[in-house]
C-alpha atoms as a PDB file:
ATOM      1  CA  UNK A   1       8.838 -23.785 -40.914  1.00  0.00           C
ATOM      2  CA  UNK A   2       9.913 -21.485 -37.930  1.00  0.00           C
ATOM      3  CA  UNK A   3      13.029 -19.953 -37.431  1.00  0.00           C
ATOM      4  CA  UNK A   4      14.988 -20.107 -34.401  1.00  0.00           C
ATOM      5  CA  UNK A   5      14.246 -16.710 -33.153  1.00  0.00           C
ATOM      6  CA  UNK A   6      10.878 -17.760 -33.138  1.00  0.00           C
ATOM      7  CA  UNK A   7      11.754 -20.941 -30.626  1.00  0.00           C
ATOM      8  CA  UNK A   8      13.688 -18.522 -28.631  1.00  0.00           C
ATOM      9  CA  UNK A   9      11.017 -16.165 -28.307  1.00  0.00           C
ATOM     10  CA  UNK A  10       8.099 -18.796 -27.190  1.00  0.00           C
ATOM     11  CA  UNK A  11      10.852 -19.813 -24.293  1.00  0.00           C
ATOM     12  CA  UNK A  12      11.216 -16.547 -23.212  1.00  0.00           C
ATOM     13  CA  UNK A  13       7.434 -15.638 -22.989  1.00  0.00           C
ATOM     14  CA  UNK A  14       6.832 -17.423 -19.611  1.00  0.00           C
ATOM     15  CA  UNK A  15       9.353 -14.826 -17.979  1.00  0.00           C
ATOM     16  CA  UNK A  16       6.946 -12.086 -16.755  1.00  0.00           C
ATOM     17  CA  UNK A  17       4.848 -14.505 -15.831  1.00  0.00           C
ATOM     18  CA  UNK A  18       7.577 -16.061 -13.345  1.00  0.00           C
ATOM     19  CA  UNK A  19       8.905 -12.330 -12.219  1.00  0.00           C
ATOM     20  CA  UNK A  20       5.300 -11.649 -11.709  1.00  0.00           C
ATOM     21  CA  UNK A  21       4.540 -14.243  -9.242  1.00  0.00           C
ATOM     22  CA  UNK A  22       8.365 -13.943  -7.810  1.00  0.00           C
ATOM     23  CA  UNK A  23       6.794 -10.316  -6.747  1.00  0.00           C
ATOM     24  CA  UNK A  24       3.611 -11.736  -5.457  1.00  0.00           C
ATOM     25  CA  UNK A  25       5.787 -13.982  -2.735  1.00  0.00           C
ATOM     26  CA  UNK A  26       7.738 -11.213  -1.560  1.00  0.00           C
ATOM     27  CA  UNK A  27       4.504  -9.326  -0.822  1.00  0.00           C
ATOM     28  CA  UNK A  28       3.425  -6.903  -4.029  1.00  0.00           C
ATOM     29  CA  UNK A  29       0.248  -7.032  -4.846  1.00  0.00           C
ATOM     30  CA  UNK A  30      -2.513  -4.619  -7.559  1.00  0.00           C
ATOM     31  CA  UNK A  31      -5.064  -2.161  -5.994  1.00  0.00           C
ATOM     32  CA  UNK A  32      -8.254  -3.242  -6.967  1.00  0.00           C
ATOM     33  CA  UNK A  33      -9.552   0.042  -7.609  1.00  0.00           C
ATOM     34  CA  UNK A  34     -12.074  -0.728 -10.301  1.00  0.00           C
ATOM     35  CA  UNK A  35     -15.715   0.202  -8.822  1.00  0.00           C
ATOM     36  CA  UNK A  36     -14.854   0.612  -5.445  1.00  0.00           C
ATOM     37  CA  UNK A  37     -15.057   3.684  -3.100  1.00  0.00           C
ATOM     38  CA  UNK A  38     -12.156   6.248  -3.675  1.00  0.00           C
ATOM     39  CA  UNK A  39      -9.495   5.857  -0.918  1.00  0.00           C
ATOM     40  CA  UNK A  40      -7.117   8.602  -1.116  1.00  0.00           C
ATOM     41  CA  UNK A  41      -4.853   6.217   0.824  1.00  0.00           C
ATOM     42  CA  UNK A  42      -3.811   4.175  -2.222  1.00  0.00           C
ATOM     43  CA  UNK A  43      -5.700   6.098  -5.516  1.00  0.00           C
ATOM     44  CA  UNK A  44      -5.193   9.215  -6.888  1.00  0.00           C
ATOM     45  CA  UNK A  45      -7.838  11.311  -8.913  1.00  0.00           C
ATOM     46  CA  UNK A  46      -6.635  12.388 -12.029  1.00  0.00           C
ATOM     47  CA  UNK A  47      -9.937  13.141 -13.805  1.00  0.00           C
ATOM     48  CA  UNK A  48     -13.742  13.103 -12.370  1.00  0.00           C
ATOM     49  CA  UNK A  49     -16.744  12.374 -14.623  1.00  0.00           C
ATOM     50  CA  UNK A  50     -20.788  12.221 -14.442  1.00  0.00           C
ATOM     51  CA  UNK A  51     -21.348   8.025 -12.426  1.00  0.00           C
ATOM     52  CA  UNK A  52     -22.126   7.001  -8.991  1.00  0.00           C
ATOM     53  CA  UNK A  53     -20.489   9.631  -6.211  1.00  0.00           C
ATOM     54  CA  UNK A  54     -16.992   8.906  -5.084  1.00  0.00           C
ATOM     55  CA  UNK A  55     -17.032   5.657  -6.932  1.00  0.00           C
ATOM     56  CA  UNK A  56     -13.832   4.577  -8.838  1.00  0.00           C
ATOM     57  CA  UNK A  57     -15.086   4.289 -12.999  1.00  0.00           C
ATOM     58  CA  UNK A  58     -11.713   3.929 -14.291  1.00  0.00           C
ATOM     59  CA  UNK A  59      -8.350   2.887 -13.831  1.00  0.00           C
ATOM     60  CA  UNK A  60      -5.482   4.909 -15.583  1.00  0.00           C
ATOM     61  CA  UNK A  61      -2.696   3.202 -14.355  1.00  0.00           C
ATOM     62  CA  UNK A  62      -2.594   0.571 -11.830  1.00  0.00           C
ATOM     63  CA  UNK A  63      -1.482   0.800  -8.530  1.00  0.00           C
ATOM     64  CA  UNK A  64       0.211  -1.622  -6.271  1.00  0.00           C
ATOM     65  CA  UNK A  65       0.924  -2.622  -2.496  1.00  0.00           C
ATOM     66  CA  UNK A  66       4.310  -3.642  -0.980  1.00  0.00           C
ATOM     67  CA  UNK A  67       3.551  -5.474   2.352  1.00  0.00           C
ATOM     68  CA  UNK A  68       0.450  -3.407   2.846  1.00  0.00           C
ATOM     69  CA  UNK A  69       1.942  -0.351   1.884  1.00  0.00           C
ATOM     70  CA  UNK A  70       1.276   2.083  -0.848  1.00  0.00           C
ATOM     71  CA  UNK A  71       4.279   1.702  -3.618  1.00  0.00           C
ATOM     72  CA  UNK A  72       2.058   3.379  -6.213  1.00  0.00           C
ATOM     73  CA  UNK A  73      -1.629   4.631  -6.050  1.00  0.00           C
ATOM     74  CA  UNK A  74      -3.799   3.561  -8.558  1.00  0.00           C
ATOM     75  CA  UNK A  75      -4.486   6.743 -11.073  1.00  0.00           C
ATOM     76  CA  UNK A  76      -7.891   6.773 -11.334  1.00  0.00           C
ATOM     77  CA  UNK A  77     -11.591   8.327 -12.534  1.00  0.00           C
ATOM     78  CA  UNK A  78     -14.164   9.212  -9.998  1.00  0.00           C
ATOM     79  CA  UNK A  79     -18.246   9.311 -10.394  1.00  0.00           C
ATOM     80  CA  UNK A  80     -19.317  12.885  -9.754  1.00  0.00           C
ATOM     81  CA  UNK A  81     -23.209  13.372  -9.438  1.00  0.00           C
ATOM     82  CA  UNK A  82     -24.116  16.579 -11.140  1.00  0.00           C
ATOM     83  CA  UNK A  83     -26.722  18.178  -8.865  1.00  0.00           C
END
């Protein structure tokens, strides 16, 4: 059978979850950076390899908006054309 740590542990799992969505109702939301256009505004390049020009290929570390305002650029990969 389980022990008790283990029922204490599956109660506890729903909490990110909950703080998570608590966030999402006071207005934080990701940058959805993944194939889109770069936008200086809310990504930052931290590496650039060979794909489409100026389109995102990668996401480093996710970004996120506050009421439409940059908290934290996305860290990112940009498409560089080799010409």
């Amino acid at each position: 059978m389980f022990s008790t740590n283990f029922y204490s542990l599956i109660s506890i799992c729903p909490i990110p979850d909950k703080f998570e969505n608590t966030l999402k109702l006071q207005g934080l939301e990701e940058i959805k950076a993944l194939g889109q256009t770069f936008n200086p505004e809310t990504m930052e390049c931290v590496e650039t390899a060979k794909g489409e020009d100026n389109k995102v290929l990668k996401v480093r570390k996710r970004g996120y908006l506050l009421n439409s305002h940059c908290l934290r650029p996305a860290q990112v990969v940009v498409g560089q054309n080799d010409k």
